[in-house]
Protein backbone atom coordinates (compact mmCIF):
# COMPACT_ATOMS: atom_id res chain seq x y z
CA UNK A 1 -1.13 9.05 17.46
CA UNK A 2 -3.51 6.77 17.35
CA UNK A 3 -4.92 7.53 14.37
CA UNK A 4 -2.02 7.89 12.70
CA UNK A 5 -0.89 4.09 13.73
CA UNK A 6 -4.57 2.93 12.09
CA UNK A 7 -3.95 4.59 9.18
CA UNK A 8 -0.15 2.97 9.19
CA UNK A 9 -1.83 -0.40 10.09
CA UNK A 10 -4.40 -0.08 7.53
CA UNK A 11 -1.99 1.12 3.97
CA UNK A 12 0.91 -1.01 4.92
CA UNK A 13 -1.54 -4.20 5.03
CA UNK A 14 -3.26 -3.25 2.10
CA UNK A 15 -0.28 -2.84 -0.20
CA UNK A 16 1.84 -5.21 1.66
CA UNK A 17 -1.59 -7.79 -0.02
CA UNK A 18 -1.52 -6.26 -3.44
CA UNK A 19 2.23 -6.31 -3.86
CA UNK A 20 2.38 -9.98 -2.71
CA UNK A 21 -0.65 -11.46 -4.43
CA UNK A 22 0.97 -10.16 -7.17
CA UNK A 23 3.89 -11.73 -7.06
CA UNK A 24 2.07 -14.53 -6.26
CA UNK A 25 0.72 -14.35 -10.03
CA UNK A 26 3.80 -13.08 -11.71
CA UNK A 27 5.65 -16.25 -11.21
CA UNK A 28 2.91 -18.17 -12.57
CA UNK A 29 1.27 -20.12 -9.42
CA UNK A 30 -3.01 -20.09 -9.50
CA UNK A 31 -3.73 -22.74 -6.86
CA UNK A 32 -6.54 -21.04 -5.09
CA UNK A 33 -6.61 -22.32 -1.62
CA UNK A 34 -2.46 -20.63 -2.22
CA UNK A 35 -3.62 -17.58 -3.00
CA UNK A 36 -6.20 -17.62 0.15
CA UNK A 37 -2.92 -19.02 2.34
CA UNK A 38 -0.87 -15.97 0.70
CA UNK A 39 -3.53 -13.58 1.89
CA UNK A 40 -4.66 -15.06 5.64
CA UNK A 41 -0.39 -15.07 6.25
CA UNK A 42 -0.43 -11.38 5.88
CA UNK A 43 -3.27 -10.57 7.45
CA UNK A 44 -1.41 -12.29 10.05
CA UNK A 45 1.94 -11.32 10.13
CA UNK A 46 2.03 -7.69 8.70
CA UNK A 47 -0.16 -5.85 11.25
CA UNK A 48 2.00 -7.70 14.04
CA UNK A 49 4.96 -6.58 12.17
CA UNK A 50 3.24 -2.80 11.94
CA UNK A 51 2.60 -2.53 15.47
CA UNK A 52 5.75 -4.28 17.16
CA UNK A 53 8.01 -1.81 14.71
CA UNK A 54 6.32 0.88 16.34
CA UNK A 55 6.45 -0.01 19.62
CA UNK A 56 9.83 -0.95 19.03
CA UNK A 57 10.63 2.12 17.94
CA UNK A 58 8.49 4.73 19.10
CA UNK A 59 8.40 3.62 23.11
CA UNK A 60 11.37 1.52 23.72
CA UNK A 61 13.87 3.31 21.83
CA UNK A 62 15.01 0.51 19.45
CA UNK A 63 17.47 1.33 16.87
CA UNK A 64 14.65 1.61 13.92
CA UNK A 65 17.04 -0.28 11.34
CA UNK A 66 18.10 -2.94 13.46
CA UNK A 67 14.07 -3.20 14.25
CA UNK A 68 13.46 -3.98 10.25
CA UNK A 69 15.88 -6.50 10.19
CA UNK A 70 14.74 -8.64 13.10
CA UNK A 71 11.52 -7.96 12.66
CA UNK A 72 11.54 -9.01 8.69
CA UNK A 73 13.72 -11.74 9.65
CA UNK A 74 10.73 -13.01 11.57
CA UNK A 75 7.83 -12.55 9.45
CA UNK A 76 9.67 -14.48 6.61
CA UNK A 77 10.43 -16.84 9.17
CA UNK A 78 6.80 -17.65 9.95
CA UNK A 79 5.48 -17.03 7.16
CA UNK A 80 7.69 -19.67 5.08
CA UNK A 81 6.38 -22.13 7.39
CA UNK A 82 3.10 -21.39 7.06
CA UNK A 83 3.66 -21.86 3.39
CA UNK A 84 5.65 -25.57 4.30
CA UNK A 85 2.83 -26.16 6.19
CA UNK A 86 -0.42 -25.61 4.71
CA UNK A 87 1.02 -24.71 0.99
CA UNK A 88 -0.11 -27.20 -2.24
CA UNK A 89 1.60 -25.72 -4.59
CA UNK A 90 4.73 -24.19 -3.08
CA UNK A 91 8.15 -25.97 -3.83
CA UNK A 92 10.31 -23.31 -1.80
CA UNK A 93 8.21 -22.27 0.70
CA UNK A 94 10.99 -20.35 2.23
CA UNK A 95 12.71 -18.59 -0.82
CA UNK A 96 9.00 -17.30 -1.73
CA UNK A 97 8.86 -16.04 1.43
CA UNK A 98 12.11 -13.76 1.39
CA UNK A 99 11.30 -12.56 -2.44
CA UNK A 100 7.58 -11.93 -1.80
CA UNK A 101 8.39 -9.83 1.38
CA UNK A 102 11.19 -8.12 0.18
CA UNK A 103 9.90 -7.03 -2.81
CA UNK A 104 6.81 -5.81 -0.97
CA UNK A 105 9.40 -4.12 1.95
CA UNK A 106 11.08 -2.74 -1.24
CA UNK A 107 8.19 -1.04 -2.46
CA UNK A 108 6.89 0.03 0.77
CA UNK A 109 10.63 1.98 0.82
CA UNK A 110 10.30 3.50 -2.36
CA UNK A 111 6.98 4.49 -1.91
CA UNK A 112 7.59 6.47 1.36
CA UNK A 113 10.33 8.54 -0.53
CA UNK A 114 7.56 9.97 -2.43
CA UNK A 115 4.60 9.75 0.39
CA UNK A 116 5.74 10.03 4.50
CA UNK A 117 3.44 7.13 5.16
C-alpha cells in the first residue's frame, strides 16, 4: 500500500504541475516569480489533497465523491489566496484558481479511464 500511495503522491503532483503551468501559459501570463507561486502552491496543496483523499477514503470510510468535492473545494480555496496574497500578476486570483484546478482534476479523470492510476 504504501508504495502504491508514493507512486499516487508522486504522478498526481507531477501532472497536477504540468497541467497547471500550462494553463498558466495558455492564457498568456509570464511573470516569473507567478509561475514559481503557481508551482510552490501545488507542491503544497496537491500532496495534502493526495493523502487526506486517501485517508478519507481508504480508512474512514468517506463517501469518495463527496471527499472530491470538499476536498477540491479547499485546495481552490487556499490556493486562490495564496494567489491574492503573494500574486503580481493575477487579477482573479480566485477564478484562476477554480479553472486551473479543474481543468487539471479534469484531466486527472480522463486520464484514469485509460490508466487505473
Amino acid at each position: 500500500m504504501n508504495g502504491v500511495l508514493i507512486i499516487a503522491l508522486y504522478i498526481s503532483l507531477i501532472l497536477t504541475l504540468i497541467v497547471e503551468i500550462s494553463f498558466f501559459f495558455i492564457i498568456g501570463k509570464r511573470n516569473k516569480k507567478d509561475l514559481l507561486l503557481v508551482a510552490l502552491v501545488n507542491i503544497l496543496t496537491n500532496p495534502a489533497v493526495v493523502l487526506t483523499y486517501w485517508i478519507l477514503t481508504l480508512y474512514i470510510g468517506i463517501n469518495s465523491i463527496l471527499a472530491k468535492i470538499v476536498l477540491e473545494f479547499l485546495a481552490v480555496i487556499a490556493e486562490g489566496y495564496y494567489y491574492r496574497k503573494y500574486g503580481i500578476d493575477f487579477k482573479h486570483p480566485y477564478l484562476f484558481s477554480i479553472a486551473a484546478n479543474a481543468i487539471s482534476f479534469g484531466t486527472g479523470m480522463f486520464l484514469q479511464q485509460f490508466w487505473r492510476i
